[in-house]
Structure formats: structure tokens, C-alpha cells
Protein backbone atom coordinates (compact mmCIF):
# COMPACT_ATOMS: atom_id res chain seq x y z
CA UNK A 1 -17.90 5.31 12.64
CA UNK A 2 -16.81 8.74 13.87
CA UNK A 3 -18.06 7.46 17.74
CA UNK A 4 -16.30 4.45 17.07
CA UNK A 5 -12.52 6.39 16.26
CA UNK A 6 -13.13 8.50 18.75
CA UNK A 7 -13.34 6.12 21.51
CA UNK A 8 -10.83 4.12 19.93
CA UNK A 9 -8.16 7.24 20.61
CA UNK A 10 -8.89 6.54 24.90
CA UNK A 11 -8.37 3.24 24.30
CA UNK A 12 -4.84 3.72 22.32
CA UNK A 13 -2.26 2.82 25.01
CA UNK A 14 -3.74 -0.13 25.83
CA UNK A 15 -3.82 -1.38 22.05
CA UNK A 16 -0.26 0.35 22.00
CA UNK A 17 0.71 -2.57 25.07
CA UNK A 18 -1.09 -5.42 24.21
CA UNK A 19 0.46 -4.96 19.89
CA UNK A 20 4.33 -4.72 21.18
CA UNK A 21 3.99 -7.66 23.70
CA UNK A 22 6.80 -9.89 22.25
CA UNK A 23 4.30 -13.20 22.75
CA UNK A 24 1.70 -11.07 21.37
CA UNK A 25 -1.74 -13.31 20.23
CA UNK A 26 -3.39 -11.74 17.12
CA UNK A 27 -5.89 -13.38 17.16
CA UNK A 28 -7.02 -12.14 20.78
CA UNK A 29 -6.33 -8.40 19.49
CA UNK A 30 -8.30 -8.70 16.47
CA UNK A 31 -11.23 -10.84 18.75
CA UNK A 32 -10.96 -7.85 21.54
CA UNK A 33 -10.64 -5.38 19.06
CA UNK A 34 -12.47 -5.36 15.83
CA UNK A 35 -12.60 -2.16 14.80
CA UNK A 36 -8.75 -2.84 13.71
CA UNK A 37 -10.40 -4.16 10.16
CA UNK A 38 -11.92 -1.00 9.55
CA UNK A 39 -9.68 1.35 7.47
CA UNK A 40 -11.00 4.51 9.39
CA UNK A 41 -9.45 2.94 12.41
CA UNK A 42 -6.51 1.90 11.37
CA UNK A 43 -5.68 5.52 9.67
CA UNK A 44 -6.45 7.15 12.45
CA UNK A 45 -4.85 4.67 14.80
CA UNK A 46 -1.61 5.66 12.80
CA UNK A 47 -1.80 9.59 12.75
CA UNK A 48 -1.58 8.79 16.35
CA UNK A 49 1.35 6.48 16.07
CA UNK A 50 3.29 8.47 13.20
CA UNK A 51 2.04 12.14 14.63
CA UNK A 52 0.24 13.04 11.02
CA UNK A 53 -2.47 13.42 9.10
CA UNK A 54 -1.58 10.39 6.73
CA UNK A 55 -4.52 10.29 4.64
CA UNK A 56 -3.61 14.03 3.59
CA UNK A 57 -0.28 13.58 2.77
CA UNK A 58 -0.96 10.02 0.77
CA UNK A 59 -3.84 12.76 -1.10
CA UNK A 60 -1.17 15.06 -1.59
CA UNK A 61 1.78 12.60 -2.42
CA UNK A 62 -0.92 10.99 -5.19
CA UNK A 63 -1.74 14.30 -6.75
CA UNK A 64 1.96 15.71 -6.87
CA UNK A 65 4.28 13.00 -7.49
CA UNK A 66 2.41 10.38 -9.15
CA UNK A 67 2.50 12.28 -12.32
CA UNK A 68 6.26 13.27 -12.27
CA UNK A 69 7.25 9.14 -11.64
CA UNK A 70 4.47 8.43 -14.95
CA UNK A 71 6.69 10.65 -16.93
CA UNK A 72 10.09 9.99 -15.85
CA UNK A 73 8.98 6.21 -16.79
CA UNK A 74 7.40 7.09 -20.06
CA UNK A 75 9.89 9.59 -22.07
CA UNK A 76 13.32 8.40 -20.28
CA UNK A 77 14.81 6.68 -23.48
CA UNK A 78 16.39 3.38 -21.41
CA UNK A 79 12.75 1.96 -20.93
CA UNK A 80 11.41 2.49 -24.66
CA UNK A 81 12.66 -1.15 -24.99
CA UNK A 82 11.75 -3.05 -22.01
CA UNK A 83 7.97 -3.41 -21.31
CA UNK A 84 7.50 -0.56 -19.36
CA UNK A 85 5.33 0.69 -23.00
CA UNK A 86 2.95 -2.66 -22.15
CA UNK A 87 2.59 -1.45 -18.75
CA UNK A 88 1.31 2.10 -20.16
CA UNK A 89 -0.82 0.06 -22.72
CA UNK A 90 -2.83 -1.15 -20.15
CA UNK A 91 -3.35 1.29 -17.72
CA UNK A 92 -4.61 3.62 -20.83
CA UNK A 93 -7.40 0.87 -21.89
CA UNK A 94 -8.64 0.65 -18.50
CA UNK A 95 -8.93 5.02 -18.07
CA UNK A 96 -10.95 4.35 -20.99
CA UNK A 97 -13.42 2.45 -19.20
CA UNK A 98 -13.25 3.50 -16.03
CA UNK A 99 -13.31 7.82 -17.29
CA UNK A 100 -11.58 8.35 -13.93
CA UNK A 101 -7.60 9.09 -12.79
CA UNK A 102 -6.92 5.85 -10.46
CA UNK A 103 -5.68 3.76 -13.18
CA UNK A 104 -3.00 6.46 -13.96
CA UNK A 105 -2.28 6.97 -10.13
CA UNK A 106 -1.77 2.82 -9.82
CA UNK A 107 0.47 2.73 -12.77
CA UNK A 108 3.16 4.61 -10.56
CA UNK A 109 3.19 1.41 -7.95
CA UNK A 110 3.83 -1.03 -10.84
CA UNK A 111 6.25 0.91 -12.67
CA UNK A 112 7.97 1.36 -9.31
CA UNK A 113 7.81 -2.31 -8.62
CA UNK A 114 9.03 -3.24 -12.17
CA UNK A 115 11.66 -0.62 -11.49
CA UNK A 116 13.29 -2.03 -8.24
CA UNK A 117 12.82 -5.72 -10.19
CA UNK A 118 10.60 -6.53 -7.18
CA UNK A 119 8.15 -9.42 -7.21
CA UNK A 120 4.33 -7.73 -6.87
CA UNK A 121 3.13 -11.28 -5.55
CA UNK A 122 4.57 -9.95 -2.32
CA UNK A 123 2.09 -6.65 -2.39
CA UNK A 124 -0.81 -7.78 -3.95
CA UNK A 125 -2.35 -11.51 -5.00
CA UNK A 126 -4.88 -12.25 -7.60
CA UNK A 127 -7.38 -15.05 -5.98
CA UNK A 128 -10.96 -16.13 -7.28
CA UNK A 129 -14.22 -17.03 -5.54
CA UNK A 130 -12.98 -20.62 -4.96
CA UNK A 131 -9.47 -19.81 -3.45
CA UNK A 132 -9.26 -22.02 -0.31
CA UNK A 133 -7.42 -19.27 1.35
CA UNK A 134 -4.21 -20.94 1.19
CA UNK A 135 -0.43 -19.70 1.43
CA UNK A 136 -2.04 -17.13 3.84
CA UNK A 137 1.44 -14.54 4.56
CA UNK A 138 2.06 -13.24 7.97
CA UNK A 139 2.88 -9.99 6.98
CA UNK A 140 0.13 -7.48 4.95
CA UNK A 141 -0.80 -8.48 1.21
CA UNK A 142 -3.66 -6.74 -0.82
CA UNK A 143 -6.03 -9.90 -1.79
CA UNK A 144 -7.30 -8.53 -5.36
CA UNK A 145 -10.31 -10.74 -6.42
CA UNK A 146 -11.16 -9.61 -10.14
CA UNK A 147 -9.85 -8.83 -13.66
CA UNK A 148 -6.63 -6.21 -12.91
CA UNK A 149 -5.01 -3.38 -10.18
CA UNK A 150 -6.93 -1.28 -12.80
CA UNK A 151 -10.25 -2.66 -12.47
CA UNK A 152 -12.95 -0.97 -11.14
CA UNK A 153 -15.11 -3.80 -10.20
CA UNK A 154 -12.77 -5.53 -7.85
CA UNK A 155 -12.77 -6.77 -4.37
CA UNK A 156 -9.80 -5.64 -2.60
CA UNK A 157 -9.05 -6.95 1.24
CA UNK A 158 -5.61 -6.36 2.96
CA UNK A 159 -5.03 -9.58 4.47
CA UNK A 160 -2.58 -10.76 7.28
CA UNK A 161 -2.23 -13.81 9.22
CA UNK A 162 -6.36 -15.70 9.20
CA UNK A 163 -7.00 -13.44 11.45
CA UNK A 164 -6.79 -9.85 10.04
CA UNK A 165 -8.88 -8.63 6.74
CA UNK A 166 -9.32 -5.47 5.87
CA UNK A 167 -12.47 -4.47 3.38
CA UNK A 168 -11.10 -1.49 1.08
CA UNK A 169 -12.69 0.56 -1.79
CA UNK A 170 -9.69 -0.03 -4.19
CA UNK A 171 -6.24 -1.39 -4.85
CA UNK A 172 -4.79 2.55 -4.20
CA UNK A 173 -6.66 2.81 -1.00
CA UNK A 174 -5.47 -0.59 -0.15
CA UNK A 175 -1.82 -0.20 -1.32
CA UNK A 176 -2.41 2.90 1.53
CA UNK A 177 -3.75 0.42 3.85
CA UNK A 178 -1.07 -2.16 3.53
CA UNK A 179 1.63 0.34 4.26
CA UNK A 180 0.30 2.05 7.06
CA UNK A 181 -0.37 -2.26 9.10
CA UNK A 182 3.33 -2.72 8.84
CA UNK A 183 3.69 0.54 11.16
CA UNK A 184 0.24 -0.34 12.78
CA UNK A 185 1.82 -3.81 13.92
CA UNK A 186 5.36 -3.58 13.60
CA UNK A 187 6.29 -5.94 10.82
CA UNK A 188 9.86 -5.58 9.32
CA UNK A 189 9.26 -4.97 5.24
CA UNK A 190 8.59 -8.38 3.47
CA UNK A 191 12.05 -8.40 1.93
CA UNK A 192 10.84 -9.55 -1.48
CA UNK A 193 9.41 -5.84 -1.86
CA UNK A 194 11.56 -3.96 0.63
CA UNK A 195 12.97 -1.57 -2.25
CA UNK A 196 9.64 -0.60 -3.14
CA UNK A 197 8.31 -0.28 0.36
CA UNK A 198 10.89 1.85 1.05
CA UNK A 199 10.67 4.19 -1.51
CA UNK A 200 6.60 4.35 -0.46
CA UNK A 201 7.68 5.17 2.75
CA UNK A 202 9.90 7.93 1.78
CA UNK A 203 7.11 9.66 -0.50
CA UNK A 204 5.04 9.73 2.64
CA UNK A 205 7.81 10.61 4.88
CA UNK A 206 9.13 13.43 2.28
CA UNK A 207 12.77 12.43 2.95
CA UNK A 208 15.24 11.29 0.49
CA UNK A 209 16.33 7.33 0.39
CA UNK A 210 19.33 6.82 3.05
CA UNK A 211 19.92 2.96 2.28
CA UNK A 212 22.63 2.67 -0.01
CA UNK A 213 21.20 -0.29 -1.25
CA UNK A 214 18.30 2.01 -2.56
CA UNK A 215 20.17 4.65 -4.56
CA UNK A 216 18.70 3.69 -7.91
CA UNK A 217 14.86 5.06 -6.40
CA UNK A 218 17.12 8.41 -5.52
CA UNK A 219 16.87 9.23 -9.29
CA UNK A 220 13.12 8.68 -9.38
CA UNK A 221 12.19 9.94 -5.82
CA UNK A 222 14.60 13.72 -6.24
CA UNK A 223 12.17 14.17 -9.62
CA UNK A 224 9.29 13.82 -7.32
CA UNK A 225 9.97 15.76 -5.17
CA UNK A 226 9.62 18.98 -7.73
């Protein structure tokens, strides 16, 4: 894999050309290029593109602010009576089973979701082994097949167009994935989760939310940032 970035990186202005063509033809990238469904790629396609180590600062992002959104969601009195406490509920059964810290890092995407009243359908779809592959989007979704986001036994594939489908280890590294192919390819935020990819997008960026239309995430994103 590491030959395979690495001679990716000569090859970047070329990819850079042939993705911002305005008649562009996915499918001839992703035949030409098929390293583009390998997450290595991609990543490293985009510290290019965005001049940083992303993977570092999603690590660091996960590990510092993740916990600070968990508890603004879980002791700020104005949720106690929604079902924010159901959300919680569920994450906590499946750190039981799964003795590890992703379910409590994924419960900050749904809580933000919930939050900004956005529908996850747009991020993420549940599909089974007989899905005909139907009401395929042409902008990235996570294609979950298996029990939850929490579950450790799922197969998780960011999906765009028929042509594009990337294998990933989890629902956080694809949530990571997702975000980074609407740089990658230059897709405007699906609008039905444009709130939340915002917000993403300013926990990786490290700025504060400048959209007017935004300033309720300022109240969650200013505690992260401690």
C-alpha cells in the first residue's frame, strides 16, 4: 500500500484535472484509477488537497472533543426530557459488549445529528444482504450492513454514485471517510445534513461556525474547543 500512495502523490495533478473537469465521467476516474476506493489513498490524497495531516487531527479531534460534546448532551437539563437519555441507553449496552471506546466516540455524531434535527438517512443507510442496491445517492453515504452505528460486527462501505465504494473498518472511520470524498470530489454538502457537516468540518478545521444559520452548534462547538 505504502508503494501504491506514494506513486499516487506523482500522479496528483493529473487526478487534480481530470476530478474538476465540469463534464467529468466517474466512472472513467474510478476505472483509471482504483486506488481511489482505498481509504489510505483517499486520506492521503486529501492531506495533499487540504495541506494536513487529517488522520491526526480527526485522532486528536476524537480524543479531545468527543468527550466534552457527550457531556454537554448528557447533564445540560433541556435534553433530560427528549430522547437524547435513549440515545445514551444504547450506546452504554453496546460498550458493554464491545469493552472498547468507539461506541462512546459515535454517540457524539448522533447526538450532533439529533441536535441540528438532521435526518441521519442522509449520512449513513442501514441495507441487508439482499438490498438490490437501489436509491443509490450521488453524493457520499456510509452503507452500514448489520445490527447498529455501535456494532462491532458490521460492514461499513462509503458509497457514491455505482461507481465508487469504499471498504472501511468502522462507522467512525467511515464517518472520516465520507467527509474527507466531499473535499476529495467536490460535492456541495447534501443539504439534508449540511448543519451537521458543517459543524464536522469545523472540528477538523478548528475554527468557529461563521454561517449564521449554524449558531445553535456555536454553543456546542466553543465547549469543545476547551
Amino acid at each position: 500500500m505504502e508503494e501504491i500512495v506514494d506513486l499516487m502523490k506523482f500522479s496528483y495533478p493529473t487526478l487534480r484535472k481530470l476530478i474538476n473537469e465540469m463534464d467529468r465521467n466517474m466512472q472513467r476516474i474510478i476505472s483509471d484509477w482504483p486506488c481511489l476506493n482505498f481509504v489510505d489513498v483517499i486520506v492521503d490524497h486529501c492531506n495533499i488537497l487540504l495541506e494536513k495531516n487529517l488522520k491526526a487531527v480527526w485522532l486528536e479531534s476524537l480524543e479531545k472533543k468527543c468527550k466534552v460534546i457527550r457531556r454537554y448532551f448528557k447533564y445540560n437539563q433541556q435534553f433530560k426530557n427528549e430522547s437524547y437519555p435513549a440515545i445514551f441507553e444504547q450506546c452504554k449496552s453496546f460498550e458493554v459488549l464491545r469493552k472498547d471506546q468507539v461506541p462512546k466516540l459515535l454517540v457524539t455524531f448522533e447526538l450532533l445529528l439529533k441536535y441540528f434535527s438532521e435526518d441521519c438517512s442522509h449520512l449513513w443507510k442501514f441495507k441487508n444482504d439482499d438490498d438490490d442496491g437501489g436509491n443509490v445517492t450521488q453524493y457520499p453515504v456510509i452503507i452500514i450492513k448489520g445490527e447498529a452505528i455501535y456494532s462491532d460486527n458490521c460492514n461499513i462501505n462509503v458509497q457514491i454514485g455505482e461507481h465508487i465504494n469504499i471498504s472501511c473498518k468502522d462507522v467512525l472511520e467511515g464517518i472520516f471517510v465520507n467527509f474527507l470524498c466531499y473535499y476529495l470530489y467536490g460535492y456541495a454538502y447534501a443539504r439534508q445534513i449540511n448543519k451537521f457537516m458543517e459543524f464536522l468540518q469545523s472540528l477538523i478545521e478548528g475554527c468557529t461556525l461563521s454561517n449564521p444559520a449554524l449558531h445553535i452548534g456555536n454553543t456546542v462547538f466553543n465547549a469543545a474547543r476547551v
